[in-house]
Protein backbone atom coordinates (compact mmCIF):
# COMPACT_ATOMS: atom_id res chain seq x y z
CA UNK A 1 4.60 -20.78 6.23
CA UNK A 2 2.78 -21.79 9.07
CA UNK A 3 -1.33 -23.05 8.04
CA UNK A 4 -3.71 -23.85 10.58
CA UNK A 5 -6.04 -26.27 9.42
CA UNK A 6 -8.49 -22.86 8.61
CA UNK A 7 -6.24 -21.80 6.57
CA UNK A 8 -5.76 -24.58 4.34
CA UNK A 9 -9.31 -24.65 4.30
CA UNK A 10 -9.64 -21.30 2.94
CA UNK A 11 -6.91 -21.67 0.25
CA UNK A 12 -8.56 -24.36 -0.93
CA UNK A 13 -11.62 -22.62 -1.78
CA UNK A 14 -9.49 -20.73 -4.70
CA UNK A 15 -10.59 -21.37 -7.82
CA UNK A 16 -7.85 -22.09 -10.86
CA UNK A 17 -8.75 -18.68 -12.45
CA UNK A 18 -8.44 -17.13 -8.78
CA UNK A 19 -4.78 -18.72 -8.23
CA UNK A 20 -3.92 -17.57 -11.68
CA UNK A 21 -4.87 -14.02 -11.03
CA UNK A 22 -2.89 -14.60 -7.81
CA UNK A 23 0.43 -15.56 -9.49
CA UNK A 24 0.20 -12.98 -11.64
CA UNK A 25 -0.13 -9.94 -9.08
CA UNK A 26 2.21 -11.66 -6.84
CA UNK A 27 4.59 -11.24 -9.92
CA UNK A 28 3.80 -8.08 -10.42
CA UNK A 29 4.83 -7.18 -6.55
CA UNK A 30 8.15 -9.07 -6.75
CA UNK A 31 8.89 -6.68 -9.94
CA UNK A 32 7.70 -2.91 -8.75
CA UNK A 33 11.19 -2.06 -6.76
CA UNK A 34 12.78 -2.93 -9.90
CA UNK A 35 14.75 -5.90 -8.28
CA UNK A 36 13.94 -9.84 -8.14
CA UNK A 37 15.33 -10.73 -4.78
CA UNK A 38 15.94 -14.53 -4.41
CA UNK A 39 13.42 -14.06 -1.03
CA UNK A 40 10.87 -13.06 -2.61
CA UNK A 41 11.13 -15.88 -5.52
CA UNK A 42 11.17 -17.96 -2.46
CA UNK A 43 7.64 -16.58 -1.42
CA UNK A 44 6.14 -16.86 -4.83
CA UNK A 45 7.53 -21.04 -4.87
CA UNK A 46 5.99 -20.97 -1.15
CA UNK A 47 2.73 -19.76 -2.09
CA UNK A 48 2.96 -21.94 -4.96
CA UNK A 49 3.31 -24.96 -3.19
CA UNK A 50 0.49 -24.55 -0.80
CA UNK A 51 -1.72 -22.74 -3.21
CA UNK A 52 -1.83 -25.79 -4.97
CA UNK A 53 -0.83 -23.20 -8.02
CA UNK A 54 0.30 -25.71 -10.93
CA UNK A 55 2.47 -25.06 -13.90
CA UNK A 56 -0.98 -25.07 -15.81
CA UNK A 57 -1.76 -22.57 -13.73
CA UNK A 58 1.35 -20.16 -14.25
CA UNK A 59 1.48 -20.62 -18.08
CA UNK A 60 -2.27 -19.82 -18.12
CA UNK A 61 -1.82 -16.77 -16.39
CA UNK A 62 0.64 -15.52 -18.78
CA UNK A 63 -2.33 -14.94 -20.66
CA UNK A 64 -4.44 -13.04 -18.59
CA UNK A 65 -4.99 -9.61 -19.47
CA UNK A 66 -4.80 -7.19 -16.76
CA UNK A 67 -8.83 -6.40 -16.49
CA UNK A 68 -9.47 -9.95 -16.11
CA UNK A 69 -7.17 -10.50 -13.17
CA UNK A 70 -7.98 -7.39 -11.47
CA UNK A 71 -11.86 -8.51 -11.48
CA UNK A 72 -11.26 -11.74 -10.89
CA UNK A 73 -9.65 -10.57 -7.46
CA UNK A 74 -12.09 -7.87 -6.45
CA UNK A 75 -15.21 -10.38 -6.84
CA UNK A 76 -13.77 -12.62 -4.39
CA UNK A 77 -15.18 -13.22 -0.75
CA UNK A 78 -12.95 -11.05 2.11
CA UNK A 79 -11.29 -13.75 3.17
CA UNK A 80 -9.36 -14.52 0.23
CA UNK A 81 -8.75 -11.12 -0.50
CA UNK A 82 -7.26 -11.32 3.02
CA UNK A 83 -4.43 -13.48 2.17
CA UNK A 84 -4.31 -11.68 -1.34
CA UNK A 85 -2.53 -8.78 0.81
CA UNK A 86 -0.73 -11.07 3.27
CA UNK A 87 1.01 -12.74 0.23
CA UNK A 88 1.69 -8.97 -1.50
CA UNK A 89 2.48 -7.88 2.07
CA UNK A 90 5.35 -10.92 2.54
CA UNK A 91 6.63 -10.14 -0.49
CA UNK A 92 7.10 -6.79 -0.35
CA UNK A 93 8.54 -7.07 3.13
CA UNK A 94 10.92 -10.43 1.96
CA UNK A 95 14.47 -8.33 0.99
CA UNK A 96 13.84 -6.14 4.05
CA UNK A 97 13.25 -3.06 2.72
CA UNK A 98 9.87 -1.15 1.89
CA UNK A 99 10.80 0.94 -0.96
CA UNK A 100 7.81 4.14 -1.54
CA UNK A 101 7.37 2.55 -5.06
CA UNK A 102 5.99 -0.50 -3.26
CA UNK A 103 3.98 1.18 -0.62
CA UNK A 104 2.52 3.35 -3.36
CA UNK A 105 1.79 -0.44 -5.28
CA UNK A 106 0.55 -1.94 -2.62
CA UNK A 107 -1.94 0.88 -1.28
CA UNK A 108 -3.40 1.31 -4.94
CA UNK A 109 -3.56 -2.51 -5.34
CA UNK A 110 -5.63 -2.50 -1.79
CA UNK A 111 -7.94 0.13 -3.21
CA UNK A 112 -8.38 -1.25 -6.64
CA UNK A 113 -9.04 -4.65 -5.35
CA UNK A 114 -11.29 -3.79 -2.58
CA UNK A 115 -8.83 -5.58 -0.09
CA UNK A 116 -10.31 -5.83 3.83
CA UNK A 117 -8.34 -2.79 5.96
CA UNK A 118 -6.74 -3.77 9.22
CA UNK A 119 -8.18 -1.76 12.11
């Protein structure tokens, strides 16, 4: 992945709740077609590594409950929440296929979370 300086700027505004919540949907993406592609592992480790996202990090968000992850994405600023659905985006596009189960995911995940639309 490509980061312009502005970008790592941005991604390293995330807090270690926010990059827990972020692991944790990203998860939940990877699983919603019902298959764990090897590409889309790959985009989880990617986002990982320049996420700064820790094994800390993962093990503590194995105890988030699903309210507290959902908030914790919906209070953030717009631009994180804009690379919240370019990360759920890359993953869902990874294996090359767009399956409706994931379109369906993805569109109630940009509602719930209040992601930024595209126009």
């Amino acid at each position: 992945m490509n980061l312009s300086i502005y970008d790592k700027m941005a991604l390293s505004t995330f807090t270690s709740l926010e990059k827990q919540s972020l692991y944790q949907l990203l998860c939940s993406v990877m699983n919603v077609d019902g298959e764990r592609n090897p590409k889309e592992f790959a985009i989880i480790g990617e986002v990982n590594h320049i996420m700064g996202i820790t094994v800390a990090d993962i093990e503590a968000s194995r105890k988030l409950t699903e309210p507290v992850m959902t908030n914790c994405l919906r209070n953030m600023d717009t631009l994180k929440k804009a690379y919240v659905a370019k990360f759920m985006a890359q993953i869902i596009l990874a294996d090359g296929k767009v399956t409706q189960m994931e379109e369906m995911y993805f569109n109630y995940m940009h509602q719930r979370l209040g992601l930024p639309n595209v126009d």
